[in-house]
PDB file of N, CA and C in Angstrom:
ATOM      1  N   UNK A   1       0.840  -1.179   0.000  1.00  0.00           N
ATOM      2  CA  UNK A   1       0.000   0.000   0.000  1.00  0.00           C
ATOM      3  C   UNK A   1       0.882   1.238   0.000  1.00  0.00           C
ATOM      4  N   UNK A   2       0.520   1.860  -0.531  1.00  0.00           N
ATOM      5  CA  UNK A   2       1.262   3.081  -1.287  1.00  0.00           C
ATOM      6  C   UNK A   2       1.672   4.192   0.513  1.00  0.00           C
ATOM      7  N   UNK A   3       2.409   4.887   0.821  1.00  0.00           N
ATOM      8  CA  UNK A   3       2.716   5.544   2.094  1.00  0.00           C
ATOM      9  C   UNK A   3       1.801   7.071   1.430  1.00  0.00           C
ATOM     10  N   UNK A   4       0.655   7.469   1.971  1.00  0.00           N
ATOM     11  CA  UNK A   4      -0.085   8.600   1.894  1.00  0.00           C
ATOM     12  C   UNK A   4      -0.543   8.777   3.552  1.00  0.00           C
ATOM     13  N   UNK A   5      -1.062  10.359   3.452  1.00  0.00           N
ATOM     14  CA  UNK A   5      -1.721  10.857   4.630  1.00  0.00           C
ATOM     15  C   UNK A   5      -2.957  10.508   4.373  1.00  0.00           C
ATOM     16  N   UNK A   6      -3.697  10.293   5.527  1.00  0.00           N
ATOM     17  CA  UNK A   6      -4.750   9.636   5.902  1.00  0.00           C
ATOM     18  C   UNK A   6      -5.826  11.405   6.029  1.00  0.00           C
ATOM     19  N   UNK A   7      -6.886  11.102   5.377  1.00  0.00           N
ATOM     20  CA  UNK A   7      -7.594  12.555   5.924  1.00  0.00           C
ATOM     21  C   UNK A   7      -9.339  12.022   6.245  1.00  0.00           C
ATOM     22  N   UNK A   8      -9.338  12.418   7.282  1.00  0.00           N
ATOM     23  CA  UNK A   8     -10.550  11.923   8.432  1.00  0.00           C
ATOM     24  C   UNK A   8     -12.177  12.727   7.890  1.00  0.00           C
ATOM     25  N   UNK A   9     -12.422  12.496   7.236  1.00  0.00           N
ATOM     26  CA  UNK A   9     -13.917  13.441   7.682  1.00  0.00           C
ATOM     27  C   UNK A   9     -15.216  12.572   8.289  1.00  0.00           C
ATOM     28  N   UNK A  10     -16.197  13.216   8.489  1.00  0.00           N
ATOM     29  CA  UNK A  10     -17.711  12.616   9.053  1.00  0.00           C
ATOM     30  C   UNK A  10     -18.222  12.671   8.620  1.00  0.00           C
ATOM     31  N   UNK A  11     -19.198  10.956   8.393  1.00  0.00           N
ATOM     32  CA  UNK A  11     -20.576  11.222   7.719  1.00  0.00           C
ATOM     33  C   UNK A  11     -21.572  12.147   8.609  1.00  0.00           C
ATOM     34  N   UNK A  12     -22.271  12.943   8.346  1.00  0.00           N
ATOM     35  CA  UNK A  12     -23.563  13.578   9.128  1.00  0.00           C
ATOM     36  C   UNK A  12     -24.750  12.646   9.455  1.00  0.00           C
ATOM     37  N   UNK A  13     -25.344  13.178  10.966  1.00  0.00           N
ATOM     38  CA  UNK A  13     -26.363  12.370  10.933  1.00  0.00           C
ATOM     39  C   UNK A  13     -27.733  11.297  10.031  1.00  0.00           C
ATOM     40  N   UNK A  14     -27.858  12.482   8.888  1.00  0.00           N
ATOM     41  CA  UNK A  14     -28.673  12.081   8.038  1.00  0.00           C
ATOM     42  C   UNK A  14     -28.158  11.830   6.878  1.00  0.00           C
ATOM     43  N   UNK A  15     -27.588  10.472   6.461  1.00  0.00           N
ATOM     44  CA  UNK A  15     -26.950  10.352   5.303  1.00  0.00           C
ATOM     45  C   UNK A  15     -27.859   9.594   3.833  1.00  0.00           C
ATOM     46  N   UNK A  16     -28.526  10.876   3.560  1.00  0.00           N
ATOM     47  CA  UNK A  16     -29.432  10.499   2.386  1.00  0.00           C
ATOM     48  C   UNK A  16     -29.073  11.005   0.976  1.00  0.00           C
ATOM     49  N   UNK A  17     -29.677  10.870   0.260  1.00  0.00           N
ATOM     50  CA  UNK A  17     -29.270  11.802  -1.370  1.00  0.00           C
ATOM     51  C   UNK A  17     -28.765  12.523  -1.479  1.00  0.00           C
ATOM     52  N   UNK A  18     -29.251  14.082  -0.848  1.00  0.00           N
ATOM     53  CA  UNK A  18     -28.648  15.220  -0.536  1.00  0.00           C
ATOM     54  C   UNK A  18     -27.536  15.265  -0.364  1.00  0.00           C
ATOM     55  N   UNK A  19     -26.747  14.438   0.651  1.00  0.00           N
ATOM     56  CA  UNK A  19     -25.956  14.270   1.630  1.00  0.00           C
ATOM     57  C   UNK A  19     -24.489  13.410   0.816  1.00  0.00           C
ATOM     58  N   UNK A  20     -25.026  12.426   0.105  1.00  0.00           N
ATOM     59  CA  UNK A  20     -24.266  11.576  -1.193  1.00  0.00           C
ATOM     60  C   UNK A  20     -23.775  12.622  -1.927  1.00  0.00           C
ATOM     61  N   UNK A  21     -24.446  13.414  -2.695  1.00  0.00           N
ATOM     62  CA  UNK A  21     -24.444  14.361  -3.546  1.00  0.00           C
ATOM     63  C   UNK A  21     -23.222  14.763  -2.794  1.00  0.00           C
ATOM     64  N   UNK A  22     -23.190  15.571  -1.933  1.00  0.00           N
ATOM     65  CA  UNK A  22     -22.115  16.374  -1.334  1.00  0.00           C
ATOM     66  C   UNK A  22     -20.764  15.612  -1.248  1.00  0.00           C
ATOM     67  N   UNK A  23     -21.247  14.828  -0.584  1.00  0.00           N
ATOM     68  CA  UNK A  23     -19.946  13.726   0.046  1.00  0.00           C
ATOM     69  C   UNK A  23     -19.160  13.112  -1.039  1.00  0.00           C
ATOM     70  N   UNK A  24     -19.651  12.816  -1.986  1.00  0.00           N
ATOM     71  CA  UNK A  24     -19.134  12.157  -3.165  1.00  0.00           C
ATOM     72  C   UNK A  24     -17.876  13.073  -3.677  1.00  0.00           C
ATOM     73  N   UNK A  25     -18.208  14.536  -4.045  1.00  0.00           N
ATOM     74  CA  UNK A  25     -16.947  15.511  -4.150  1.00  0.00           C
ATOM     75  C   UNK A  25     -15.756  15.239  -3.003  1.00  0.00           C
ATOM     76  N   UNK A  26     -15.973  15.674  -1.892  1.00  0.00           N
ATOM     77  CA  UNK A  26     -15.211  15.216  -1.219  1.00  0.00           C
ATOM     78  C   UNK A  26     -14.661  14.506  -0.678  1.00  0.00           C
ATOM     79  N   UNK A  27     -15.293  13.168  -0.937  1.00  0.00           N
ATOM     80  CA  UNK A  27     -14.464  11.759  -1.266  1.00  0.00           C
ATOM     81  C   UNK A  27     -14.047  11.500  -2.266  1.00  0.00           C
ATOM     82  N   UNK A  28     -13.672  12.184  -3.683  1.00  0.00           N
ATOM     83  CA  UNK A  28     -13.280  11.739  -4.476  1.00  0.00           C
ATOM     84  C   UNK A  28     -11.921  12.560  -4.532  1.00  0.00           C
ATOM     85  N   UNK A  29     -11.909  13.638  -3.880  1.00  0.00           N
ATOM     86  CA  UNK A  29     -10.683  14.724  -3.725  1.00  0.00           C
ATOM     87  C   UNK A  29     -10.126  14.236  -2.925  1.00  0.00           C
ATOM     88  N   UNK A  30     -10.409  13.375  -1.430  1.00  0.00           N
ATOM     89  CA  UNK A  30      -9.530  12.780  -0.878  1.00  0.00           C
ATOM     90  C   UNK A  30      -8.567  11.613  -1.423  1.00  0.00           C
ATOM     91  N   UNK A  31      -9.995  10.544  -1.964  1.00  0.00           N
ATOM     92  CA  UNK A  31      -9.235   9.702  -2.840  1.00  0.00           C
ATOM     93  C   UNK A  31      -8.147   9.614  -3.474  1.00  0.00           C
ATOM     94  N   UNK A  32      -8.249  10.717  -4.172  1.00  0.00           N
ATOM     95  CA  UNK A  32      -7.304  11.245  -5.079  1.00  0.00           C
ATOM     96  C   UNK A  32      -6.071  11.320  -4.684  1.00  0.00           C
ATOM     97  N   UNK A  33      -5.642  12.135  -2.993  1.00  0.00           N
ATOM     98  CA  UNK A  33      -5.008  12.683  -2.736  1.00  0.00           C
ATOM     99  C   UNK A  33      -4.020  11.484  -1.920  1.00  0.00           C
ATOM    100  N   UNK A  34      -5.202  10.363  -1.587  1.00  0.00           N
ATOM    101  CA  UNK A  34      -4.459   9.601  -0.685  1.00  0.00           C
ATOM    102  C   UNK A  34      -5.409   8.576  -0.200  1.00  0.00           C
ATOM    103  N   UNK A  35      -5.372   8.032   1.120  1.00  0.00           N
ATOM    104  CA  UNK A  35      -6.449   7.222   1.932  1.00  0.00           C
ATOM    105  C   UNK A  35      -7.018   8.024   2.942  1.00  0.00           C
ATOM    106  N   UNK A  36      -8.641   7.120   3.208  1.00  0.00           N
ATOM    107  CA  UNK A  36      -9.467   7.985   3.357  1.00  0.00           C
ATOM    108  C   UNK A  36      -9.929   7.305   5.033  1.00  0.00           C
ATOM    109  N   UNK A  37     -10.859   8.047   5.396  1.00  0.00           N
ATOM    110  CA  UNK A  37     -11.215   7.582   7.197  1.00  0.00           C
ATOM    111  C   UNK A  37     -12.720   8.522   7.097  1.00  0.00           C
ATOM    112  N   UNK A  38     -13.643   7.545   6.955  1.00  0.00           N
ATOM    113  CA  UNK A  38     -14.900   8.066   7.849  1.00  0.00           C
ATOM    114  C   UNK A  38     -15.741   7.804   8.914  1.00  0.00           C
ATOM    115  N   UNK A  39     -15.511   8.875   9.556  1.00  0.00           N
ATOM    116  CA  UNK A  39     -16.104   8.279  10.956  1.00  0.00           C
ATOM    117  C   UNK A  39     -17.819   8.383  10.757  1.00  0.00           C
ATOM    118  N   UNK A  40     -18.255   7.442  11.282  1.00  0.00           N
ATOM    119  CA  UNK A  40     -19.683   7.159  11.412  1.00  0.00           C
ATOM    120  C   UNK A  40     -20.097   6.714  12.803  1.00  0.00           C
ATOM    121  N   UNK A  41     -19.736   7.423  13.446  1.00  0.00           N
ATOM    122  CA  UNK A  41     -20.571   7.216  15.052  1.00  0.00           C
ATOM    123  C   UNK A  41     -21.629   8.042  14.996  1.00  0.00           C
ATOM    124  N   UNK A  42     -21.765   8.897  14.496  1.00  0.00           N
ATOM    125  CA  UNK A  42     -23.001   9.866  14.417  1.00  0.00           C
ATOM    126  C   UNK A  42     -24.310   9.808  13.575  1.00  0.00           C
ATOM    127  N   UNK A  43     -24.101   8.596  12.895  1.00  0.00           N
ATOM    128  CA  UNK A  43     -25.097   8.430  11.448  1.00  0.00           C
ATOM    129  C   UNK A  43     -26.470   7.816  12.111  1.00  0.00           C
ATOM    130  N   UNK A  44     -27.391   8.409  12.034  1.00  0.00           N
ATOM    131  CA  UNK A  44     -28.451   8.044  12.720  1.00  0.00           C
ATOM    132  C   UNK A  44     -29.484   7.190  11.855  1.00  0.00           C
ATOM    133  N   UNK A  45     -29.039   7.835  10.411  1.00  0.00           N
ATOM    134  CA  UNK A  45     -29.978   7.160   9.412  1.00  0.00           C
ATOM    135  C   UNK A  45     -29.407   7.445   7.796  1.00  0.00           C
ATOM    136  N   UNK A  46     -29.300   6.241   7.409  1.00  0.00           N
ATOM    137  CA  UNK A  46     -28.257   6.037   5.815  1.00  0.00           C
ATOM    138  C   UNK A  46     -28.977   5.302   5.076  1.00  0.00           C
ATOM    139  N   UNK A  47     -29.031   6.145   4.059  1.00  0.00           N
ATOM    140  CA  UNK A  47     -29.720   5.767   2.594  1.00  0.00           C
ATOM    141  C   UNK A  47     -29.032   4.170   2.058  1.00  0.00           C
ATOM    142  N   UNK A  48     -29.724   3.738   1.211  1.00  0.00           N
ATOM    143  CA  UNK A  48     -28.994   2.871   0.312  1.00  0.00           C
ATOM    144  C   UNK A  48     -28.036   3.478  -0.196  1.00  0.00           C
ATOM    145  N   UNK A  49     -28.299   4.437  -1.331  1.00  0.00           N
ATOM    146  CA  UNK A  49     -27.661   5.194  -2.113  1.00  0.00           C
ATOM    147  C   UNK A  49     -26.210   5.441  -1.300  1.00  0.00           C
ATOM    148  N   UNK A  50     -26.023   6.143  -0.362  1.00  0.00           N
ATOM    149  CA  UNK A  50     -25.192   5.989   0.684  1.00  0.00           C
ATOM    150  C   UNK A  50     -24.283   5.145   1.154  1.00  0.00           C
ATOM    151  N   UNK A  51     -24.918   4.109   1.090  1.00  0.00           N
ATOM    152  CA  UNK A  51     -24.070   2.792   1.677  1.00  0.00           C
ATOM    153  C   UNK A  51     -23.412   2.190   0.142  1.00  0.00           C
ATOM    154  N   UNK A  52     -23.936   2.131  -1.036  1.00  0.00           N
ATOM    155  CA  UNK A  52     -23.526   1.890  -1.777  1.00  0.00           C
ATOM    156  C   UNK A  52     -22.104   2.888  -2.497  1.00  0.00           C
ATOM    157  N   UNK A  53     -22.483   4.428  -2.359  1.00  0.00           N
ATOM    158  CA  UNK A  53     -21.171   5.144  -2.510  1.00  0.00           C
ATOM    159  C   UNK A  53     -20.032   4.904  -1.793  1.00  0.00           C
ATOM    160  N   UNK A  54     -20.269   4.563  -0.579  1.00  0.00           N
ATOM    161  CA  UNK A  54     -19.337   3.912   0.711  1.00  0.00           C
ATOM    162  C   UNK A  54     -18.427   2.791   0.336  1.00  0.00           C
ATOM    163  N   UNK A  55     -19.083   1.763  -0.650  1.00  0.00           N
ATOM    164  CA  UNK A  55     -18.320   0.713  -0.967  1.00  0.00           C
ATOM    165  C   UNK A  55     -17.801   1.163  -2.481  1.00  0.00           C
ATOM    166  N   UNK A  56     -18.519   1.992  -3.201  1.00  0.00           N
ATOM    167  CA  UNK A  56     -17.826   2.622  -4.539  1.00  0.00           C
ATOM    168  C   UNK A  56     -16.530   3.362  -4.016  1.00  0.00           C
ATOM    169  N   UNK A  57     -16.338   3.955  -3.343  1.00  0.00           N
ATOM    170  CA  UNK A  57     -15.371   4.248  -2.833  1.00  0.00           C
ATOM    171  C   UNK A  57     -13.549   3.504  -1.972  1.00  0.00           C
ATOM    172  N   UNK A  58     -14.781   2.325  -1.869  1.00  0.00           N
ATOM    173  CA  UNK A  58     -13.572   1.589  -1.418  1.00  0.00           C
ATOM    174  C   UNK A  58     -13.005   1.193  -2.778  1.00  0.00           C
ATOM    175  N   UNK A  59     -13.634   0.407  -3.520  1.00  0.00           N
ATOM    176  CA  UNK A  59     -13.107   0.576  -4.985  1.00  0.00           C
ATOM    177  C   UNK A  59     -12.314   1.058  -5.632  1.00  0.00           C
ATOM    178  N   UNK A  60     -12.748   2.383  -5.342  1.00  0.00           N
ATOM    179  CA  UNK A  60     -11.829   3.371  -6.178  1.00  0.00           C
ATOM    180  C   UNK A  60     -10.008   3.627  -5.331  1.00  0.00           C
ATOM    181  N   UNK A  61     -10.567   3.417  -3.659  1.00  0.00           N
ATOM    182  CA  UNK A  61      -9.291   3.582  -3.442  1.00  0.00           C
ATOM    183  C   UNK A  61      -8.162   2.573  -3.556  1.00  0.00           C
ATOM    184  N   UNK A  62      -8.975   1.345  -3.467  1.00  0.00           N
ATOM    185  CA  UNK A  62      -8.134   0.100  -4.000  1.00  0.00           C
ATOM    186  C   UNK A  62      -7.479   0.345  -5.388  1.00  0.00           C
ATOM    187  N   UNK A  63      -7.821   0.976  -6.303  1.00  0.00           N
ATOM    188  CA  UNK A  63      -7.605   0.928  -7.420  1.00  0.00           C
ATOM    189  C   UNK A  63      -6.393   2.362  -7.546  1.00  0.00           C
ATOM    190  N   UNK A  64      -6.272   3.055  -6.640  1.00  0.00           N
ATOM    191  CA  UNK A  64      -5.686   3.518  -6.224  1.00  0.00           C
ATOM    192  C   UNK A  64      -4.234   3.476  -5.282  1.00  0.00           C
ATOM    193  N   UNK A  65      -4.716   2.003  -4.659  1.00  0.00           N
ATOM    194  CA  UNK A  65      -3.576   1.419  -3.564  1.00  0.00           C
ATOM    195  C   UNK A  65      -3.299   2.366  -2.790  1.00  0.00           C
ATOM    196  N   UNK A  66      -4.778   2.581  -2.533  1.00  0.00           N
ATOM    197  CA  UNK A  66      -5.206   3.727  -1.160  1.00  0.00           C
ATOM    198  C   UNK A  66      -6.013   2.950  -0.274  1.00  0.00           C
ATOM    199  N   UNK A  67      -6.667   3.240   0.936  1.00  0.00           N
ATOM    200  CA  UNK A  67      -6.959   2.569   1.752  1.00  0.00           C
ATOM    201  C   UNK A  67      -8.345   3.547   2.085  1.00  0.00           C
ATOM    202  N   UNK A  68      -9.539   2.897   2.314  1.00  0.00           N
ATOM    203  CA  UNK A  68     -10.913   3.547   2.582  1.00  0.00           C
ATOM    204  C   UNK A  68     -10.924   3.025   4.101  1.00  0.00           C
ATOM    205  N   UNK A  69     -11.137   3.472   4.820  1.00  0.00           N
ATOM    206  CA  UNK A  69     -11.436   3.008   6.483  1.00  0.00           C
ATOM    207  C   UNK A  69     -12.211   4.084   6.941  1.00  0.00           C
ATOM    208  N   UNK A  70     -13.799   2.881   7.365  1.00  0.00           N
ATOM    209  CA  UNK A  70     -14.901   3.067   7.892  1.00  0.00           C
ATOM    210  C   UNK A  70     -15.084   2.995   9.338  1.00  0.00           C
ATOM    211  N   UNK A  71     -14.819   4.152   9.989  1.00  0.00           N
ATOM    212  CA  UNK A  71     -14.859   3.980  11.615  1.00  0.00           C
ATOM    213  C   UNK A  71     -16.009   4.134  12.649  1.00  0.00           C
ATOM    214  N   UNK A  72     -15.462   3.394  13.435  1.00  0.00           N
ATOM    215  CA  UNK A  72     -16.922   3.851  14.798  1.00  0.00           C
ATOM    216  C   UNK A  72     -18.272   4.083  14.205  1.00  0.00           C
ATOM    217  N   UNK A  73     -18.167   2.943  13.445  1.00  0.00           N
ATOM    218  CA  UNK A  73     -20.213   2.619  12.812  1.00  0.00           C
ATOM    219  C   UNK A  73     -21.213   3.037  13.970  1.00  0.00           C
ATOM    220  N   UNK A  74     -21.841   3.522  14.320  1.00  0.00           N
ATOM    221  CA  UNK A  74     -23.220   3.740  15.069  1.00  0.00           C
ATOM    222  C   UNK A  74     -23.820   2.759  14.909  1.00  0.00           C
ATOM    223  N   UNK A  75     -24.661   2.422  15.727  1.00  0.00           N
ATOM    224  CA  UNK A  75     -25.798   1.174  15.854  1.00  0.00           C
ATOM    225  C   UNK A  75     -27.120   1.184  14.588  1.00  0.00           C
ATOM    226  N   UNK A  76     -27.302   2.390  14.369  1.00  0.00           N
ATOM    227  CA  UNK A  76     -28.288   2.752  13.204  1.00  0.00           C
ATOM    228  C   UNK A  76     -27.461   2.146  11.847  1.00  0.00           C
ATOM    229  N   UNK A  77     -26.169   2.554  11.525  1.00  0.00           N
ATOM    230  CA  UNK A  77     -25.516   2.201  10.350  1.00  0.00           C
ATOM    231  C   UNK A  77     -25.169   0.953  10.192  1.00  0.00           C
ATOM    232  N   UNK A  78     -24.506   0.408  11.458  1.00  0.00           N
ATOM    233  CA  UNK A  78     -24.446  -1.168  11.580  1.00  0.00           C
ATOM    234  C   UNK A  78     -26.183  -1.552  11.010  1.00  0.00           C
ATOM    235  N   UNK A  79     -26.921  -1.691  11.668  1.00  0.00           N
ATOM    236  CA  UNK A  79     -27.834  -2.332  11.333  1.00  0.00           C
ATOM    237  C   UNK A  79     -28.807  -2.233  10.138  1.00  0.00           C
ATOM    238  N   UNK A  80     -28.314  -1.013   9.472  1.00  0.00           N
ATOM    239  CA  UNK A  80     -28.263  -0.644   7.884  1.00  0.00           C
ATOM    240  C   UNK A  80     -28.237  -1.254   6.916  1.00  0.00           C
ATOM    241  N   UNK A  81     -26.417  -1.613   7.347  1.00  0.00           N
ATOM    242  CA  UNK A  81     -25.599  -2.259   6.519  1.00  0.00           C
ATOM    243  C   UNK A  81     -26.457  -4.535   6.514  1.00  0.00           C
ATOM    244  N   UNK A  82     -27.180  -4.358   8.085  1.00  0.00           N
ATOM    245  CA  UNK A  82     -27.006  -5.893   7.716  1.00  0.00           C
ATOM    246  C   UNK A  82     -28.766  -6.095   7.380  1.00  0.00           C
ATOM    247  N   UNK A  83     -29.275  -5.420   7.512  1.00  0.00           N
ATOM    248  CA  UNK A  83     -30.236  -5.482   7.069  1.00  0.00           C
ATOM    249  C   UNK A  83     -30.452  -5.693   5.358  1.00  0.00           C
ATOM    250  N   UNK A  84     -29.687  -4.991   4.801  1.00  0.00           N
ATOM    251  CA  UNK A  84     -29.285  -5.217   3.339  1.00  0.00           C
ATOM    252  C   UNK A  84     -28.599  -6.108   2.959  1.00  0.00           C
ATOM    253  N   UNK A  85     -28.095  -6.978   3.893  1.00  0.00           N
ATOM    254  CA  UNK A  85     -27.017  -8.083   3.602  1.00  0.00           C
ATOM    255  C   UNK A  85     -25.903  -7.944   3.048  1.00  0.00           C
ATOM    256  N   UNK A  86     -25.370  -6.325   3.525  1.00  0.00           N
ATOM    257  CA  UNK A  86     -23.758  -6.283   2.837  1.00  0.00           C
ATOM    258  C   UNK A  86     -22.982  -6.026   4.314  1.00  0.00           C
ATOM    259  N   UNK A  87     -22.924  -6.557   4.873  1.00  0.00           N
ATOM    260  CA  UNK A  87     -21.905  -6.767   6.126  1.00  0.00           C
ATOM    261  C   UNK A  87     -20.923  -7.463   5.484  1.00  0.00           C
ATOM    262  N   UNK A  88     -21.042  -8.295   4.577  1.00  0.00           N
ATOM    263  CA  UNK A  88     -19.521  -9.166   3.684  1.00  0.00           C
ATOM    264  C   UNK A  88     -18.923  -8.006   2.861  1.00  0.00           C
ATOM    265  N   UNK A  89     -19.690  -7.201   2.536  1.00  0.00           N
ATOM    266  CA  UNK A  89     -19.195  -6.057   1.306  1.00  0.00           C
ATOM    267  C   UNK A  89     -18.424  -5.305   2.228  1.00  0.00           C
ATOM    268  N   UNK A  90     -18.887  -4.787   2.994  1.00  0.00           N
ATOM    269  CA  UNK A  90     -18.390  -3.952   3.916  1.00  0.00           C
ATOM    270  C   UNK A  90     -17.281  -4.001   4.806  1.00  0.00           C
ATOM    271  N   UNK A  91     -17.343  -5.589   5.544  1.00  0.00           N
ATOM    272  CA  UNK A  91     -16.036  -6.023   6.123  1.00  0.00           C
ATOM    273  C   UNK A  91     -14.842  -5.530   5.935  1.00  0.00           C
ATOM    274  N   UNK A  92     -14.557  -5.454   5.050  1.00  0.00           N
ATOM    275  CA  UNK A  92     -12.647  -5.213   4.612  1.00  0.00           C
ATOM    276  C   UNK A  92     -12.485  -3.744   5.045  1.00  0.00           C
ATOM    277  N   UNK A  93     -13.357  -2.354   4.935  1.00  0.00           N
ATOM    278  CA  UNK A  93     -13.173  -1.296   5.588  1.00  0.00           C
ATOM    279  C   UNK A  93     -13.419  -0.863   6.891  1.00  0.00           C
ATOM    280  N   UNK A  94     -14.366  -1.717   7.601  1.00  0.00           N
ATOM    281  CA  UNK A  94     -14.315  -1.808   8.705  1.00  0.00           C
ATOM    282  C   UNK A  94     -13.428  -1.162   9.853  1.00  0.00           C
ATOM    283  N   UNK A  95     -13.528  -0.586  10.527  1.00  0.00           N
ATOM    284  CA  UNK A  95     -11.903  -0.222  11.310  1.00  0.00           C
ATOM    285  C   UNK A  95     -12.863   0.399  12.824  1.00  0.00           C
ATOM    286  N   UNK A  96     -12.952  -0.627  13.524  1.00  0.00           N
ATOM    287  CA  UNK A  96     -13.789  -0.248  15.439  1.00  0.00           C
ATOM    288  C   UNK A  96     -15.157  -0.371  15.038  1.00  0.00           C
TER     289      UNK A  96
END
């Protein structure tokens, strides 16, 4: 894995369309720049759409030989994620 700075941001409580829309720019500028860290202790409620950019992202940073790390999931996002049955998708970014 490539030696880059790590840059941290937060998903917001309400991570819906709106919220994708936004986030997507600024995950793709991090991407870019290096590996990425989002903390999600605060996510109270996440779209599909959402959870699916989350793993497009890991993608991209792999393809990158960058590193996506998904932190401190909240209980709402955990149970998001398994309700949809991508807790296997998700695994590898995982991080607390």
């Amino acid at each position: 894995m490539a030696e880059t700075q790590l840059k941290t941001i937060e998903m917001p409580a309400v991570a819906d369309t709106g919220v994708v829309d936004n986030m997507r720019e600024e995950m793709l500028d991090a991407l870019n720049a290096g590996s990425l860290e989002i903390e999600l202790s605060n996510v109270e409620r996440v779209s599909t759409s959402a959870l699916f950019m989350l793993l497009s992202a890991g993608v991209a940073a792999k393809q990158h030989d960058y590193e996506l790390r998904l932190s401190a999931p909240s209980e709402h996002f955990s149970s998001a994620v398994s309700t949809l049955g991508l807790d296997d998708a998700f695994e590898p970014y995982m991080k607390g």
